[in-house]
Protein backbone atom coordinates (compact mmCIF):
# COMPACT_ATOMS: atom_id res chain seq x y z
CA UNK A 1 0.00 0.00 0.00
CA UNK A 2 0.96 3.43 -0.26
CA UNK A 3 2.61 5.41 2.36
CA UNK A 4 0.57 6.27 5.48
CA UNK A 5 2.82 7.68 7.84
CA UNK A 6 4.24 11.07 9.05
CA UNK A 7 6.31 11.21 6.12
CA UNK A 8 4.95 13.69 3.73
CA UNK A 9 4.41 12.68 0.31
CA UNK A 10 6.73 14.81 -2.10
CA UNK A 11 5.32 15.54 -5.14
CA UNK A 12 6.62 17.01 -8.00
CA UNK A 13 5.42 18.98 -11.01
CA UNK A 14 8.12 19.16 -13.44
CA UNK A 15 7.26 20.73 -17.01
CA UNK A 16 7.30 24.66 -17.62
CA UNK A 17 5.00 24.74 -19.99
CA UNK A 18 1.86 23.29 -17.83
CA UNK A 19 -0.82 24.90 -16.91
CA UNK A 20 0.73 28.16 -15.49
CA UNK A 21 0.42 27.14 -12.11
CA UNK A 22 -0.67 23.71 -9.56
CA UNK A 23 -2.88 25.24 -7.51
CA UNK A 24 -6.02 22.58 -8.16
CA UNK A 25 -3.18 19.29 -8.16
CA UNK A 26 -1.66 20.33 -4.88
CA UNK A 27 -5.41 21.21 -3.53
CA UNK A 28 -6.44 17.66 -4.08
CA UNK A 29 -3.41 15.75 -3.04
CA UNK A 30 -3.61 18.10 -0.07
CA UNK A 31 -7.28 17.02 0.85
CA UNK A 32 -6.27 13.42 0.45
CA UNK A 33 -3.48 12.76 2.07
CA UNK A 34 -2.04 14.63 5.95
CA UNK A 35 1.37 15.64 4.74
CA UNK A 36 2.29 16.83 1.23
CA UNK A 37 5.38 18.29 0.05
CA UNK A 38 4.07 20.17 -2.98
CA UNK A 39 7.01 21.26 -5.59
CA UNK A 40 7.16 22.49 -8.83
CA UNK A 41 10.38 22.94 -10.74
CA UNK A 42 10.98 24.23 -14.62
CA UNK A 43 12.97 21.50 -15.86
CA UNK A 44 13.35 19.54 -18.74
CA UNK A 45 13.28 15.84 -19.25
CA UNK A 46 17.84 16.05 -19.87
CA UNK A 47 17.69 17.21 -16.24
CA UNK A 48 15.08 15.08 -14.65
CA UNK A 49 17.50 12.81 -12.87
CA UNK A 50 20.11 15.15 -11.77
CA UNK A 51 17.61 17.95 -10.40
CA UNK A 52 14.65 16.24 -9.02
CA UNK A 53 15.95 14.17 -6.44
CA UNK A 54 14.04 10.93 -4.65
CA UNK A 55 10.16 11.86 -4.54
CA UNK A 56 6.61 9.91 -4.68
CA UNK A 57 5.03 11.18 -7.35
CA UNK A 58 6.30 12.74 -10.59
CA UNK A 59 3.28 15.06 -12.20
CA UNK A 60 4.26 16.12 -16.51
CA UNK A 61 2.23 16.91 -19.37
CA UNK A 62 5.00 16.41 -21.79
CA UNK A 63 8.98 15.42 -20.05
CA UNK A 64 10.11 12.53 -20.99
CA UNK A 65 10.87 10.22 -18.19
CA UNK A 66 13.77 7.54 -19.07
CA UNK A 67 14.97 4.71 -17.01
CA UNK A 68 17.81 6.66 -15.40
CA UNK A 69 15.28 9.10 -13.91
CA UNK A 70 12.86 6.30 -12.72
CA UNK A 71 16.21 4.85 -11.23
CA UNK A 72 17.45 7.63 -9.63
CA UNK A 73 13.66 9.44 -8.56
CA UNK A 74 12.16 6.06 -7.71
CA UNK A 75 8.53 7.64 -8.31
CA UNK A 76 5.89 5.63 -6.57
CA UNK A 77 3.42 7.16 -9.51
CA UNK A 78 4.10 8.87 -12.66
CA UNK A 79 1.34 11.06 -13.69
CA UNK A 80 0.94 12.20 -17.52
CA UNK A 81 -1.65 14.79 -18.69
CA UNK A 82 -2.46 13.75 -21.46
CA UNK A 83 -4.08 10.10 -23.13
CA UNK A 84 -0.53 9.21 -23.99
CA UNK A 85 2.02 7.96 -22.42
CA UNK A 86 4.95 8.02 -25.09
CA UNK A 87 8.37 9.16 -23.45
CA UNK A 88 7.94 7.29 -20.24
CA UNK A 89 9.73 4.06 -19.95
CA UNK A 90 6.73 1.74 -18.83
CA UNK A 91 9.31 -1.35 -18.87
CA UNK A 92 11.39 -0.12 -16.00
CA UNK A 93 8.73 1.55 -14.55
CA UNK A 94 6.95 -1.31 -14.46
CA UNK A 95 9.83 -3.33 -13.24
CA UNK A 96 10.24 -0.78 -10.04
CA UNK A 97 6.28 -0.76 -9.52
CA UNK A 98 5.90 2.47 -10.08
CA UNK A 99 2.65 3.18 -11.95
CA UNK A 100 1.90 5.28 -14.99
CA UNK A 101 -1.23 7.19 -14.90
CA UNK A 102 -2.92 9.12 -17.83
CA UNK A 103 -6.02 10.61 -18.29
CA UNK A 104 -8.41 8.47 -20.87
CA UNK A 105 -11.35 11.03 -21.34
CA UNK A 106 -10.87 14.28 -20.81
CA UNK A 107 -10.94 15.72 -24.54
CA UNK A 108 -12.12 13.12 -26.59
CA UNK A 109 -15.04 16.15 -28.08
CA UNK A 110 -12.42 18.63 -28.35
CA UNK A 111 -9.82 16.88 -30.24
CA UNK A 112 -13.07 15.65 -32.78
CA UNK A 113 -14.01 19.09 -33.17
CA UNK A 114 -11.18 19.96 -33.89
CA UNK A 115 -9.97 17.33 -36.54
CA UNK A 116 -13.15 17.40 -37.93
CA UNK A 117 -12.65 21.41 -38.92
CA UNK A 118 -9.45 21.03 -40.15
CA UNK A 119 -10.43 18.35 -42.32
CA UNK A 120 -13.37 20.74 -43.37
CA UNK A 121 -10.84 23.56 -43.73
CA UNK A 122 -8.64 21.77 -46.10
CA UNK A 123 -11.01 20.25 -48.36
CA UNK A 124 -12.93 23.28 -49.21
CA UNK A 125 -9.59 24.83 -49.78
CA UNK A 126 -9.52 27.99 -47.06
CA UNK A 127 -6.15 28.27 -46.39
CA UNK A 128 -5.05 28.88 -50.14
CA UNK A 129 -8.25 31.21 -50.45
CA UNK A 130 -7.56 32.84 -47.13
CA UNK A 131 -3.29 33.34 -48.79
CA UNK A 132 -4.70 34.20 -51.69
CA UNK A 133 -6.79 37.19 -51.02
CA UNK A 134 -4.22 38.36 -48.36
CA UNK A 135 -2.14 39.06 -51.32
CA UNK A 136 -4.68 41.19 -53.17
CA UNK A 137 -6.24 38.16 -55.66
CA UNK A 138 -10.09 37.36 -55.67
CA UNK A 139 -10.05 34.23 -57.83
CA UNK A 140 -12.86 31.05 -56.96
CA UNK A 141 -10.64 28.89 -59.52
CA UNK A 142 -7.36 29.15 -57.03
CA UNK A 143 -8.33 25.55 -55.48
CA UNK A 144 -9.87 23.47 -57.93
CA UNK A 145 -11.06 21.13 -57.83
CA UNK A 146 -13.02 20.56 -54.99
CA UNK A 147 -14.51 17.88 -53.90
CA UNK A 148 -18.18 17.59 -51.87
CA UNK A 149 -17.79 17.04 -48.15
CA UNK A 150 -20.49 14.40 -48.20
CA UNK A 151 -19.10 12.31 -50.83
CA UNK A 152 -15.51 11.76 -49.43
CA UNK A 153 -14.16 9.24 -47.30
CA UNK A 154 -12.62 9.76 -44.00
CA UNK A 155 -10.04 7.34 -43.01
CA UNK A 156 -9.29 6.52 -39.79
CA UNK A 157 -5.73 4.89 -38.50
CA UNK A 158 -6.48 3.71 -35.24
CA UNK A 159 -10.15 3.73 -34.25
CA UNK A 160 -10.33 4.56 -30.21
CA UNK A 161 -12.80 7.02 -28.33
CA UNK A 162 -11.21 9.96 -30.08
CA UNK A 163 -11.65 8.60 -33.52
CA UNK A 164 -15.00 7.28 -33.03
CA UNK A 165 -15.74 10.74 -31.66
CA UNK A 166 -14.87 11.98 -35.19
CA UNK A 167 -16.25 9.66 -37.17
CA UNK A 168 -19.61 10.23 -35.48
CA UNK A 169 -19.10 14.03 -36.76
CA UNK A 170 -17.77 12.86 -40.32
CA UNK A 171 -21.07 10.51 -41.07
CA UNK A 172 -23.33 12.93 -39.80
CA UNK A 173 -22.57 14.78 -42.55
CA UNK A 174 -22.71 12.17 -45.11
CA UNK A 175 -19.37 10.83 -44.91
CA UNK A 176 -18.43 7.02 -45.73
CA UNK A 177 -16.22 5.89 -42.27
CA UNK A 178 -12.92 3.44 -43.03
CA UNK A 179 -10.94 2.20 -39.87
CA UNK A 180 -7.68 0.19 -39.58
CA UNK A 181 -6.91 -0.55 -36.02
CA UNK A 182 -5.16 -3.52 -35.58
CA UNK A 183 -6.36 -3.83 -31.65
CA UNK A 184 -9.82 -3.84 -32.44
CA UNK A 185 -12.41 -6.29 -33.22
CA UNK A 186 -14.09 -6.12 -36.78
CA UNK A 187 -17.17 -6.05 -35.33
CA UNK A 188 -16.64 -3.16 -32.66
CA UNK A 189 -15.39 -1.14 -35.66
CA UNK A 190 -18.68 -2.15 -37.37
CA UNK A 191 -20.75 -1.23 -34.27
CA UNK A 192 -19.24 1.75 -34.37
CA UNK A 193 -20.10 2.99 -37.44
CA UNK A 194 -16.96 2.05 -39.85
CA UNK A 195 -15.94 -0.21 -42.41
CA UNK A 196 -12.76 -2.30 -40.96
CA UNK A 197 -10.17 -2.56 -43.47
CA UNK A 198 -6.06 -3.55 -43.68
CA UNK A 199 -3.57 -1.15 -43.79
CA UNK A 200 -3.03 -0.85 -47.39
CA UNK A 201 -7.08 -0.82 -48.38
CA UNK A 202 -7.38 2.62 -45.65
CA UNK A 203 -4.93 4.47 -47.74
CA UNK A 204 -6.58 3.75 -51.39
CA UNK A 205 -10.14 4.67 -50.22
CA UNK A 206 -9.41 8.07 -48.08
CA UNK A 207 -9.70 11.27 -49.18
CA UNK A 208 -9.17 12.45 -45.70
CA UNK A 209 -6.97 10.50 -43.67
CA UNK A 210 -7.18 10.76 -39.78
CA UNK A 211 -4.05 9.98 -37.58
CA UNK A 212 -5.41 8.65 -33.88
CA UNK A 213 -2.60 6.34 -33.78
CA UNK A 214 -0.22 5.37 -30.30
CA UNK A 215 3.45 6.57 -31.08
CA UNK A 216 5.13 3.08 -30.71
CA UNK A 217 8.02 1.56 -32.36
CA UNK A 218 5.91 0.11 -34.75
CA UNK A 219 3.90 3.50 -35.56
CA UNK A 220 7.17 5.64 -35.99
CA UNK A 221 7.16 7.10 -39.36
CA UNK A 222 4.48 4.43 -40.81
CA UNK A 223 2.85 6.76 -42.89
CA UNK A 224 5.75 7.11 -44.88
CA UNK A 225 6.25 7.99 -48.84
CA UNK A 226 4.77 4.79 -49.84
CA UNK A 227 1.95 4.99 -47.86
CA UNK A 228 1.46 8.88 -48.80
CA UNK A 229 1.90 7.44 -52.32
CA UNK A 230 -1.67 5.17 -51.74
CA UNK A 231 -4.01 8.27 -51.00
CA UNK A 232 -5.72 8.88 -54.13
CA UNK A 233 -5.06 12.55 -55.57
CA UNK A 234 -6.06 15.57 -54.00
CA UNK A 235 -6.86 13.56 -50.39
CA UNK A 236 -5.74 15.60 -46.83
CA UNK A 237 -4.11 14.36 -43.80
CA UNK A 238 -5.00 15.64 -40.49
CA UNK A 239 -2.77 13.99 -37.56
CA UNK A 240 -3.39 15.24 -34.02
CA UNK A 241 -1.94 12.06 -32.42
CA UNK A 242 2.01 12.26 -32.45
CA UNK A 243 4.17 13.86 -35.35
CA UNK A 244 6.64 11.02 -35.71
CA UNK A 245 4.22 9.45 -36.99
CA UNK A 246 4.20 10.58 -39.95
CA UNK A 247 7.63 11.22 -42.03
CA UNK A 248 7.61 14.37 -42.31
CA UNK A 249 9.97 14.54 -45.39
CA UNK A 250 7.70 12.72 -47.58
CA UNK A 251 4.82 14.29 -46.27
CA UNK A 252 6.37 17.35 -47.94
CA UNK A 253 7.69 16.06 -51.41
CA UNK A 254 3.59 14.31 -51.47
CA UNK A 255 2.56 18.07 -50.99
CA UNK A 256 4.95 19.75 -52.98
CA UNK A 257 4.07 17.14 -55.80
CA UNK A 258 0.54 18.04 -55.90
CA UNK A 259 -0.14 14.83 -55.13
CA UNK A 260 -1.66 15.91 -51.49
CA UNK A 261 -4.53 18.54 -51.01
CA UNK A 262 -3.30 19.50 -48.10
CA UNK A 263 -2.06 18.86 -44.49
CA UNK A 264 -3.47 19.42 -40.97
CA UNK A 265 -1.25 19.03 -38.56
CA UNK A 266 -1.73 19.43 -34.26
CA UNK A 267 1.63 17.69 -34.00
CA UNK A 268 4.80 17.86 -35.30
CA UNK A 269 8.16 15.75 -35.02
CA UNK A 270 9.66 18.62 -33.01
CA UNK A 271 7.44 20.90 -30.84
CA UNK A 272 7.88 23.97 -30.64
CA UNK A 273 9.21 23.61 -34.58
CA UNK A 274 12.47 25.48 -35.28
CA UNK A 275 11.28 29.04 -37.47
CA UNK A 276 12.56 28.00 -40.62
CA UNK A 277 10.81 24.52 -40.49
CA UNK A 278 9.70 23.79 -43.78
CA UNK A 279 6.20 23.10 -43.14
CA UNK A 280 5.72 26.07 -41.44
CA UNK A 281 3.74 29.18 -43.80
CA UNK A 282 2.57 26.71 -46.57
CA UNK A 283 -1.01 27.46 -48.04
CA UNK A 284 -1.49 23.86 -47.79
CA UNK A 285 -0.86 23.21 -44.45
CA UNK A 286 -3.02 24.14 -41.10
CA UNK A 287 -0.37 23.91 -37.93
CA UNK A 288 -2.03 24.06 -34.99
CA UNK A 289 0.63 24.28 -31.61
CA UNK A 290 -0.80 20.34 -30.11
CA UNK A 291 -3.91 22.61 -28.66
CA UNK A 292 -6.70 20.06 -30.69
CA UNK A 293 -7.09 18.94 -26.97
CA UNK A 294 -7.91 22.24 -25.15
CA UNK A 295 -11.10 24.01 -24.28
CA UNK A 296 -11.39 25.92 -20.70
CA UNK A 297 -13.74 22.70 -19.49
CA UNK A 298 -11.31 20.15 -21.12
CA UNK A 299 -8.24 21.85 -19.15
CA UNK A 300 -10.58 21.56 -15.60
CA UNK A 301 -11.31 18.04 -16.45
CA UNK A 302 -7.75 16.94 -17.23
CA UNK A 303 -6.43 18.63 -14.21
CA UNK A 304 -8.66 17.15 -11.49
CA UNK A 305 -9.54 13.88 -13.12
CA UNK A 306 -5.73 13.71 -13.90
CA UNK A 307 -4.66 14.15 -10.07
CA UNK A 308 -8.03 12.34 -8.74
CA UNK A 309 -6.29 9.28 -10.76
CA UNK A 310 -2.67 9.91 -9.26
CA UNK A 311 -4.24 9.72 -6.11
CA UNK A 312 -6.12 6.46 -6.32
CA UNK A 313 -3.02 5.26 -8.24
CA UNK A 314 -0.44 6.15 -5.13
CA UNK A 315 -3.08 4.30 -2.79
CA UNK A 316 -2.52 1.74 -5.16
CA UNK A 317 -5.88 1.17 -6.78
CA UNK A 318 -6.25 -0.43 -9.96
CA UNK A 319 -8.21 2.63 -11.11
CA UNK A 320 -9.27 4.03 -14.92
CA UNK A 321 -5.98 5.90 -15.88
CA UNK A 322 -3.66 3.40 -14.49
CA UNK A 323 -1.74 2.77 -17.54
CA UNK A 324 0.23 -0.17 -16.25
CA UNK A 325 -1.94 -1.99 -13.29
CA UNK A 326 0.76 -4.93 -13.37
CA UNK A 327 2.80 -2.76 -11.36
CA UNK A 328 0.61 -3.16 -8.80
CA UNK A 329 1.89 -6.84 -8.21
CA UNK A 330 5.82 -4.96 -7.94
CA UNK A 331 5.09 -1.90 -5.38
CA UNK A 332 7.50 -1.44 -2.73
CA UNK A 333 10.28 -2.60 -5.56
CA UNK A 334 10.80 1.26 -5.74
C-alpha cells in the first residue's frame, strides 16, 4: 500500500509549460493525504534525474521520463496529462512498480471538433483562399477542384474514443467511415459505425486521412512515402496524435508534388518547430501548436480527473488511468 505515515508525500510537477500554475493538483493531493510536500520545478526531461531528487510522485504533461530518472527518482506514480504515455519508460517503470497514470477522457469532443474542422478547412480549400486574397487576388478557380464534403471518405488509423468521436461528426454529414486498427475487433469497428479494413485498403479509399494512432516503435514514421503514395489525388491528412508518426519529409515532397490537397497538422516531429521549419507558412498546411485537446472545461477536467487518478493510483488502486496496473503486483520494488 501506499505510504501512510508522518512522512509527507513529495510531489513534483516538473514541465514549464503546464498549466501556469498547480494550484487545483496540490489542492487535491492536499485534501487526500495529511502531509504533502508540494514542488514544482521548470525542468526539462535532460535534467530530470540530476535535479529532481528521490520523490513519490512525478506530475508532466509532456517530459520525458527515461529509465535513469525512474532509477534515480524512484517515483511511486508517474502522472501524464495527457491520453498518452509516449516518453515514459513503462518497462522499468513497471519493473520498479511504479505506476503510470494518464487521463483516458478528458478531450475526446475537443480533439473531434477539432480534426473534424481542419479536415473541413482543407477540403474546401480555405487556407489557399484565405493566402490568396491576403495578397490582393479574388479568384474562386485558385483551389480546384473541390470535392463535396459528403461524398468523401474519411479514413481513420487507429479507431479509439477519439476517432469514433470523429467519425460520429464525419457521417453525420454524409461521410463514408474506413478504420484500420489492428487492436480492435471487426465487429466493434462495425458497431461503431466504420468499415474495418487492412492497412493498405485505408490508404486507397481516403480522401481524408485521420491519424489517432499510439506513437510506438511500430507506428514511428508508418505513414511514410509509400503509404502517402496510396491516397488517391487531392486527399488531406490531419494527424493530431504524435508527429513522428508521420515522415515528415515525404509528407512534404507528397505536398509539394501536388499529389496531397493538403495537411493538418496538431503535431509535429519537433514541438515547438524550429522558425525556418519547412512546413511552417505553406497554403497547404493548417499547424495548430498540439492545442486540438484544449477548451477551458477540457483543461478543468484533465487537471482534477488527472490528479483524482494519481491519487487512487499512489493508494494503489487499480483505477481508470492506471496505464500499467501490473505494477501493482511490484510496489515497494521502488
Amino acid at each position: 500500500m501506499a505510504k501512510q505515515s508522518d512522512n509527507p508525500i513529495r510531489v513534483v510537477h516538473v514541465d514549464p509549460d503546464g498549466f501556469g500554475d498547480t494550484s487545483v493538483e496540490q489542492a487535491l493531493f492536499e485534501a487526500a493525504f495529511p502531509h504533502v510536500q508540494f514542488e514544482s520545478m521548470e525542468i526539462d526531461g535532460s535534467e530530470l534525474a540530476e535535479r529532481v531528487g528521490p520523490a513519490d510522485v512525478l506530475l508532466t504533461h509532456y517530459t520525458v521520463v527515461d529509465a535513469e530518472a525512474l532509477e534515480r527518482i524512484r517515483p511511486q506514480v508517474v502522472v501524464r496529462y495527457a491520453t498518452g504515455v509516449d516518453g515514459i519508460d513503462l518497462e522499468r517503470a513497471t519493473a520498479l512498480g511504479t505506476r503510470v497514470t494518464n487521463i483516458p477522457t478528458y478531450c475526446d469532443d475537443e480533439v473531434a471538433d477539432h480534426v473534424l474542422a481542419t479536415a473541413l478547412a482543407l477540403l474546401r480549400g480555405l487556407p489557399q483562399y484565405n493566402a490568396d486574397c491576403a495578397r490582393g487576388h479574388w479568384n474562386w478557380r485558385r483551389v480546384v477542384p473541390l470535392r463535396t464534403f459528403a461524398d468523401s471518405t474519411f479514413g481513420f488509423l487507429g479507431y479509439g474514443r477519439k476517432a469514433r468521436a470523429t467519425a460520429e461528426r464525419a457521417r453525420a454529414l454524409g461521410c463514408r467511415i474506413l478504420a484500420h486498427d489492428p487492436f480492435m475487433d471487426d465487429d466493434a469497428i462495425r458497431a461503431a459505425g466504420g468499415e474495418p479494413v487492412g492497412f493498405e485498403a485505408l490508404f486507397d479509399g481516403s480522401h481524408v486521412l485521420s491519424i489517432h494512432a499510439p506513437l510506438t516503435p511500430e507506428t514511428e514514421g508508418l505513414v511514410d512515402a509509400a503509404a502517402l503514395a496510396r491516397l488517391p489525388e487531392g486527399a488531406v491528412v490531419v494527424n493530431s496524435a504524435r508527429g513522428a508518426i508521420i515522415d515528415e519529409p515525404a509528407l512534404i515532397a507528397a505536398l509539394d508534388s501536388g499529389h496531397l490537397g493538403g495537411a493538418g497538422l496538431d503535431v509535429l516531429t519537433q514541438e515547438p518547430p524550429p522558425a525556418d521549419h519547412p512546413l511552417l507558412g505553406r497554403d497547404d498546411v493548417i499547424i495548430t501548436p498540439h492545442s486540438a485537446w484544449y477548451t477551458r472545461d477540457a483543461e478543468e477536467r484533465a487537471r482534477t480527473r488527472g490528479t483524482e487518478i494519481a491519487i487512487a493510483a499512489l493508494r494503489g488502486e487499480n483505477c481508470d488511468g492506471l496505464y500499467n496496473p501490473e505494477a501493482l503486483a511490484n510496489m515497494g520494488s521502488a
